[in-house]
N, C-alpha and C. Protein backbone atom coordinates (compact mmCIF):
# COMPACT_ATOMS: atom_id res chain seq x y z
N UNK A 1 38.66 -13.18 -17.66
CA UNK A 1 38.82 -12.33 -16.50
C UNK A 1 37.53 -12.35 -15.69
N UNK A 2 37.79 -12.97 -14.31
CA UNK A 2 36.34 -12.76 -13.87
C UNK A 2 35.97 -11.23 -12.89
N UNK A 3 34.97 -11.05 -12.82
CA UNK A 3 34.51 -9.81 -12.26
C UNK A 3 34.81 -10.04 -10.72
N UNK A 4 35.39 -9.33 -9.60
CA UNK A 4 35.55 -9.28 -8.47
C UNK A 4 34.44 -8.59 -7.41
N UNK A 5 33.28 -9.14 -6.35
CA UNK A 5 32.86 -8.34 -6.28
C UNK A 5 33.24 -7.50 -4.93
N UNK A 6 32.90 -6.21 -4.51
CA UNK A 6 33.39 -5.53 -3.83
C UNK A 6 32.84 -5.69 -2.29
N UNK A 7 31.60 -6.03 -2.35
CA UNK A 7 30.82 -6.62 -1.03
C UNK A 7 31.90 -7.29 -0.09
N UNK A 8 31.59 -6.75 0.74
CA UNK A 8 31.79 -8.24 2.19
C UNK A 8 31.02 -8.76 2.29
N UNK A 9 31.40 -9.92 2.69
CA UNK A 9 30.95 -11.50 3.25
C UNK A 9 29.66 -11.12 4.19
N UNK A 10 28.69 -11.37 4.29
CA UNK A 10 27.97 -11.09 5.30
C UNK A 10 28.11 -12.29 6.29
N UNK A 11 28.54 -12.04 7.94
CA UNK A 11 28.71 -12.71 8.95
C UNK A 11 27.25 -14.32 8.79
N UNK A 12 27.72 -15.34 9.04
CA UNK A 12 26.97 -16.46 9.30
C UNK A 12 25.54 -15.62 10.37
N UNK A 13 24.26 -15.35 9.77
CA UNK A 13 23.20 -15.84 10.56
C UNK A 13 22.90 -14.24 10.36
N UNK A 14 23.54 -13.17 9.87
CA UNK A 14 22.85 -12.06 9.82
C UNK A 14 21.85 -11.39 9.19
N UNK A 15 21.18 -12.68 7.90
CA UNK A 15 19.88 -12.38 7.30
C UNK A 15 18.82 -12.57 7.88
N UNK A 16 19.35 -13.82 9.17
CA UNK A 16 18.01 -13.89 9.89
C UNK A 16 17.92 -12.84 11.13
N UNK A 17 19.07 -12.13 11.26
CA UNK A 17 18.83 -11.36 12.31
C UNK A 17 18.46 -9.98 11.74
N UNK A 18 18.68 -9.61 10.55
CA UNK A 18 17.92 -8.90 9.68
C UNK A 18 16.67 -8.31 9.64
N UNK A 19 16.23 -9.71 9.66
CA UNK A 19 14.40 -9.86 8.67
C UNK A 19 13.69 -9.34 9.56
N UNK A 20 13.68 -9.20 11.09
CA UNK A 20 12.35 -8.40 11.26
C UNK A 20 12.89 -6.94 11.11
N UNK A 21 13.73 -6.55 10.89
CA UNK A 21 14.39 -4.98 10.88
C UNK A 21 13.50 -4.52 9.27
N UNK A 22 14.34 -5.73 8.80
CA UNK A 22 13.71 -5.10 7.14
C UNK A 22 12.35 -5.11 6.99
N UNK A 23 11.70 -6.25 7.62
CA UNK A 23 10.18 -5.92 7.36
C UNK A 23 9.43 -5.20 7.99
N UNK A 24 10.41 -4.35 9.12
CA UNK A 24 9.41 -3.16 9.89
C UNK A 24 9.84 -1.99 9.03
N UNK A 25 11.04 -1.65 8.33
CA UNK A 25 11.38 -0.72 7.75
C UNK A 25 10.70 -1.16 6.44
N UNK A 26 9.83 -2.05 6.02
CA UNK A 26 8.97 -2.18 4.73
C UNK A 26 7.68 -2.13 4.70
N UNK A 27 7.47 -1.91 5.98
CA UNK A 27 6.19 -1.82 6.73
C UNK A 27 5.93 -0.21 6.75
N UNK A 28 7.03 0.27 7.71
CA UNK A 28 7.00 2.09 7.56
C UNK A 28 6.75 2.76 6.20
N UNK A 29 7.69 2.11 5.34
CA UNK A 29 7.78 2.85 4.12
C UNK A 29 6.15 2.78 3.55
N UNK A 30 5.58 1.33 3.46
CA UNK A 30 4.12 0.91 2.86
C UNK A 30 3.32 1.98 3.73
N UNK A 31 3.23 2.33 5.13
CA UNK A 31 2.55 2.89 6.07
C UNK A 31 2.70 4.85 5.34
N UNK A 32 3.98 5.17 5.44
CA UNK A 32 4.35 6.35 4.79
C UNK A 32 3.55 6.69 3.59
N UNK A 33 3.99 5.72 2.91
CA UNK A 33 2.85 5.95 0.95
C UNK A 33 1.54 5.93 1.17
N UNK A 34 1.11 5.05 1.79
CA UNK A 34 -0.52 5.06 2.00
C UNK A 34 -0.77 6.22 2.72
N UNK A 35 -0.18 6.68 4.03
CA UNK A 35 -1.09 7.51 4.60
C UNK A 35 -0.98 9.21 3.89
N UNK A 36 0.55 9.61 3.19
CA UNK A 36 0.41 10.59 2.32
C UNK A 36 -0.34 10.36 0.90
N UNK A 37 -1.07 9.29 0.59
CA UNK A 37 -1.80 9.35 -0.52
C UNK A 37 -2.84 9.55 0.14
N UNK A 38 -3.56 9.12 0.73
CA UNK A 38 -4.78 9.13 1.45
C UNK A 38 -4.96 10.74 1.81
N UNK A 39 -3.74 11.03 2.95
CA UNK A 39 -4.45 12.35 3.05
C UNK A 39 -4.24 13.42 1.72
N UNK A 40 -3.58 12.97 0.48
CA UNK A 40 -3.62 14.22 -0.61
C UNK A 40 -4.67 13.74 -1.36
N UNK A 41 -5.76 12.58 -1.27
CA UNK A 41 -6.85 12.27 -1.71
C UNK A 41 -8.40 13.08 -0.83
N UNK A 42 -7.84 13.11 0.29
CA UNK A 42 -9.03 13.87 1.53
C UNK A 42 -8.70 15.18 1.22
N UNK A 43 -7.90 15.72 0.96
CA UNK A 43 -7.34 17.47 0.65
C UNK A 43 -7.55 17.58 -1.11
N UNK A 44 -7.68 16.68 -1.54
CA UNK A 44 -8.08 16.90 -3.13
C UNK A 44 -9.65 17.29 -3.07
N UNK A 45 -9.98 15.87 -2.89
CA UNK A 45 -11.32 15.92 -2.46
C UNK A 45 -12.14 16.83 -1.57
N UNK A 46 -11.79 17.68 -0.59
CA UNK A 46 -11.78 18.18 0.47
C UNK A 46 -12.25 19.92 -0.46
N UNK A 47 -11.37 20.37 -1.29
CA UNK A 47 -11.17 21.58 -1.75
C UNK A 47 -12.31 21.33 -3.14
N UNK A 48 -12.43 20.42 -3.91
CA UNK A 48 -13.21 19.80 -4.75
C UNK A 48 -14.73 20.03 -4.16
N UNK A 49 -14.65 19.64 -2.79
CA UNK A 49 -16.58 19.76 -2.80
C UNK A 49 -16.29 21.27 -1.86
N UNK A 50 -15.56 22.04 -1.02
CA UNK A 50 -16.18 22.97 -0.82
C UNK A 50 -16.10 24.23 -1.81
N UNK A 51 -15.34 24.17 -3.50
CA UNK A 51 -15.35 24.67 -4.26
C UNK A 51 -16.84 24.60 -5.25
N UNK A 52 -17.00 23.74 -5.12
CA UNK A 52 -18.44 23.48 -5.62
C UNK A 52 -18.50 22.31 -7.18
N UNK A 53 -16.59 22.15 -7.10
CA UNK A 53 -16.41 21.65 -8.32
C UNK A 53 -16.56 19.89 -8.24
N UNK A 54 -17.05 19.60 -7.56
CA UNK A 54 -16.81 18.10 -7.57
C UNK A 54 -18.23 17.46 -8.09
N UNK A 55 -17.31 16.18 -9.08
CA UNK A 55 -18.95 15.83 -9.60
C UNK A 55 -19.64 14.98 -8.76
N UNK A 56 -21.35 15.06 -9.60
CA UNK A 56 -21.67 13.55 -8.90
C UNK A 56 -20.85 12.43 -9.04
N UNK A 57 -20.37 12.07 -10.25
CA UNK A 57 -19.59 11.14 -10.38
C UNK A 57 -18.48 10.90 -9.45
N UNK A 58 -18.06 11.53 -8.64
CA UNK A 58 -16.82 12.06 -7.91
C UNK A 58 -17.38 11.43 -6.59
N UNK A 59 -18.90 12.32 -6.19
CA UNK A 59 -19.11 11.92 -4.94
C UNK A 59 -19.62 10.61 -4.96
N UNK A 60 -20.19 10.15 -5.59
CA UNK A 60 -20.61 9.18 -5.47
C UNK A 60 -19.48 7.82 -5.23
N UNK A 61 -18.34 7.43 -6.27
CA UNK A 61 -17.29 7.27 -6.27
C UNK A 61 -16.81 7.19 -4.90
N UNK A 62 -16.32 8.24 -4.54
CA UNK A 62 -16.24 8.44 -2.83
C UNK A 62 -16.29 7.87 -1.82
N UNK A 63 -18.11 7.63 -2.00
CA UNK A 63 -18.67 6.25 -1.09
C UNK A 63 -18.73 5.13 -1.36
N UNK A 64 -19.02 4.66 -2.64
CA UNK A 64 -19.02 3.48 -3.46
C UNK A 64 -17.81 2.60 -3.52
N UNK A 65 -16.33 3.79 -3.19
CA UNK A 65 -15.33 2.74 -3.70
C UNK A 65 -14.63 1.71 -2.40
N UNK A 66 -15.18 2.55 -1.06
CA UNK A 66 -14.97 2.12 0.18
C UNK A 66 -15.62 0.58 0.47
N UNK A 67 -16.08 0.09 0.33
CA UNK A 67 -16.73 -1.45 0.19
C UNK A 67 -15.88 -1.99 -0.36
N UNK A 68 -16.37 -2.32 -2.05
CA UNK A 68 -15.24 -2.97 -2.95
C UNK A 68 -13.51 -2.63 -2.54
N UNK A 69 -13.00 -1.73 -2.12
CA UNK A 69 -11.75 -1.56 -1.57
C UNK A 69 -11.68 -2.58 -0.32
N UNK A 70 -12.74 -2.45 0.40
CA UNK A 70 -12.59 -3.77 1.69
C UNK A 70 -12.46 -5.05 1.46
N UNK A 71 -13.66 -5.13 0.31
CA UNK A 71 -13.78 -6.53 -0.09
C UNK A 71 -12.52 -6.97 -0.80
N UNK A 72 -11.85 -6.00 -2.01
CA UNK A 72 -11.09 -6.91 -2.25
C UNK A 72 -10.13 -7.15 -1.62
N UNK A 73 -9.26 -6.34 -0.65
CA UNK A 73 -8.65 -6.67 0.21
C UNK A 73 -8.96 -7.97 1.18
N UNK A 74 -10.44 -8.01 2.01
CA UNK A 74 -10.45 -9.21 2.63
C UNK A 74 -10.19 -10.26 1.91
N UNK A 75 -10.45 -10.30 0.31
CA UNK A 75 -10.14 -11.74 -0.47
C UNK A 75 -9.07 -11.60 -1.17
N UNK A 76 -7.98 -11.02 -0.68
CA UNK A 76 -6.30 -10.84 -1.05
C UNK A 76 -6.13 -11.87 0.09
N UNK A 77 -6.32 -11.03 1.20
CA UNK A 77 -5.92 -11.84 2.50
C UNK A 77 -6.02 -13.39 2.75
N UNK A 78 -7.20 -13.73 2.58
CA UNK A 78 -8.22 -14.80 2.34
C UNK A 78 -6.93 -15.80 1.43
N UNK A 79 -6.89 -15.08 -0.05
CA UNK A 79 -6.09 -16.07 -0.90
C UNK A 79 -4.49 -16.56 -0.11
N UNK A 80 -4.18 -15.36 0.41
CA UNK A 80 -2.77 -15.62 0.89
C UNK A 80 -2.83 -16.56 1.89
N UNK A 81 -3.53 -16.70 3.02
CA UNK A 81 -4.17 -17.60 3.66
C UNK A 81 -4.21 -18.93 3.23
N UNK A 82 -5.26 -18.82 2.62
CA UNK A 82 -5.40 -20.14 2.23
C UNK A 82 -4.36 -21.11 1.48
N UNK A 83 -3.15 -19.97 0.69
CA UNK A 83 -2.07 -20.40 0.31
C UNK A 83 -1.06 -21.16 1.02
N UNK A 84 -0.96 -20.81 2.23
CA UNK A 84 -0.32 -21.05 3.49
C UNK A 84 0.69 -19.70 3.36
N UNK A 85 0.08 -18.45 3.16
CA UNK A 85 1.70 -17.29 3.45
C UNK A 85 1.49 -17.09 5.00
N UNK A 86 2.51 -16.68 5.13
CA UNK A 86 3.05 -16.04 6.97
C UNK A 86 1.96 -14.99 6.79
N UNK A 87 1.63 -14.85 8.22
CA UNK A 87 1.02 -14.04 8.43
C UNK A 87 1.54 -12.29 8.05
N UNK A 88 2.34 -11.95 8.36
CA UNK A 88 3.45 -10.81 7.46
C UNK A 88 2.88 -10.58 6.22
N UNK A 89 2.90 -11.61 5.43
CA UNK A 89 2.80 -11.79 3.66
C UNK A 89 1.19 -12.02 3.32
N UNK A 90 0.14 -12.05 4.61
CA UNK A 90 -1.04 -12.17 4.77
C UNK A 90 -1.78 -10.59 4.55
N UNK A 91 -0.86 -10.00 5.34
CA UNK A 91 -1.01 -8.38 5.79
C UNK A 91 -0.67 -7.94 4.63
N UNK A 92 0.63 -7.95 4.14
CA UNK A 92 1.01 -7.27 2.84
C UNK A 92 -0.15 -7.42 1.47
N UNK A 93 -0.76 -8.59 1.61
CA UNK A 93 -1.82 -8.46 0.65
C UNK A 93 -2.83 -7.80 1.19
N UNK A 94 -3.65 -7.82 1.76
CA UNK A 94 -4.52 -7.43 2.52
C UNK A 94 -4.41 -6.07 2.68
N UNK A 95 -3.01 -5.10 2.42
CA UNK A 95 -3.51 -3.99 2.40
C UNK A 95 -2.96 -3.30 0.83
N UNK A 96 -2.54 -4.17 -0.09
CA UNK A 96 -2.25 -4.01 -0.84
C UNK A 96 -3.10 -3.71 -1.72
N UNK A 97 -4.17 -3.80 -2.14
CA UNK A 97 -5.93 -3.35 -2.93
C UNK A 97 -5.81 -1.64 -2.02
N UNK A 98 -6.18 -1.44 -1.30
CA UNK A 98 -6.30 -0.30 -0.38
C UNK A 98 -5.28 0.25 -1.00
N UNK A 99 -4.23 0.36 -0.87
CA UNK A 99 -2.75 1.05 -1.10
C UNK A 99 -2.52 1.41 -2.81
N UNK A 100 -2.93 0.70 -3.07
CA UNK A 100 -3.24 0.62 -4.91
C UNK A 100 -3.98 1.65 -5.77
N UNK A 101 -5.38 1.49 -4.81
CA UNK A 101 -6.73 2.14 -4.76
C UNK A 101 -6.21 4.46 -4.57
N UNK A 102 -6.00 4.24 -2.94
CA UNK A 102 -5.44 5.18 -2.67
C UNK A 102 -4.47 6.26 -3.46
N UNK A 103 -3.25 5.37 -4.24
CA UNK A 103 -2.59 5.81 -4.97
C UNK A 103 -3.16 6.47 -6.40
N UNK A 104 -4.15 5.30 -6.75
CA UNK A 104 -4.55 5.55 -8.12
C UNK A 104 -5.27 7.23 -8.08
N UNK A 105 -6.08 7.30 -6.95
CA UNK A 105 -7.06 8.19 -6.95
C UNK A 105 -6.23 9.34 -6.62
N UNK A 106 -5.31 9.75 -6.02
CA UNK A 106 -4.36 10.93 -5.80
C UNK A 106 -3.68 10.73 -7.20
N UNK A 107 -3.50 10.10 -7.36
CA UNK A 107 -2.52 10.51 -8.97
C UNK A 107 -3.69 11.00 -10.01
N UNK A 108 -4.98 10.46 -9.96
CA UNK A 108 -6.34 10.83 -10.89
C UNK A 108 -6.46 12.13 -10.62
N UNK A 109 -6.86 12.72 -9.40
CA UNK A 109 -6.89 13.80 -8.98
C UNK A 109 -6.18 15.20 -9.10
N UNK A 110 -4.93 14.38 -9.17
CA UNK A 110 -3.86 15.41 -9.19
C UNK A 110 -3.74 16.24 -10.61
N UNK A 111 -4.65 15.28 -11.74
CA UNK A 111 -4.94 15.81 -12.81
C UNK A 111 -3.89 15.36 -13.81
């Protein structure tokens, strides 16, 4: 017995008329996560030093991680590049270290 599936056919040529839809709606979503991690990392952080509770380790951190977050991103980009990816799939790496970074530290924070 084979399995039937329930989908329609998608019309001849509508994945390519698709793809920039989906990659702006994958773009928003990436744009959405980063910028609510970021700002519950500035409001973590934010209440942390005017409480008095934040360590050195913390502040320091802070400033320190902003570089290495650039750098490795410019040499995400760099690799994809040099790979030959689309420029699209250039970006997606490139902010993908940042987005990673961001996340980790709001979820650290959050305790």
């Amino acid at each position: 017995m084979s399995k039937r599936s329930t989908r329609a056919a998608m019309p001849p040529g509508y994945a390519e008329m698709m793809a920039p839809w989906m990659l702006m709606t994958e773009m928003w979503r990436f744009q959405y996560e980063t910028s609510a991690a970021a700002a519950e990392v500035i409001l973590r952080r934010t209440l942390l030093a005017a409480t008095g509770a934040m360590s050195l380790q913390e502040a320091v951190g802070m400033v320190m991680e902003k570089p290495a977050a650039f750098s490795n991103s410019l040499e995400a980009m760099a690799r994809a590049m040099a790979d030959g990816a689309a420029p699209q799939e250039a970006l997606r790496a490139a902010a993908a270290p940042m987005s990673r970074r961001m996340r980790a530290n709001a979820a650290r924070l959050r305790g």
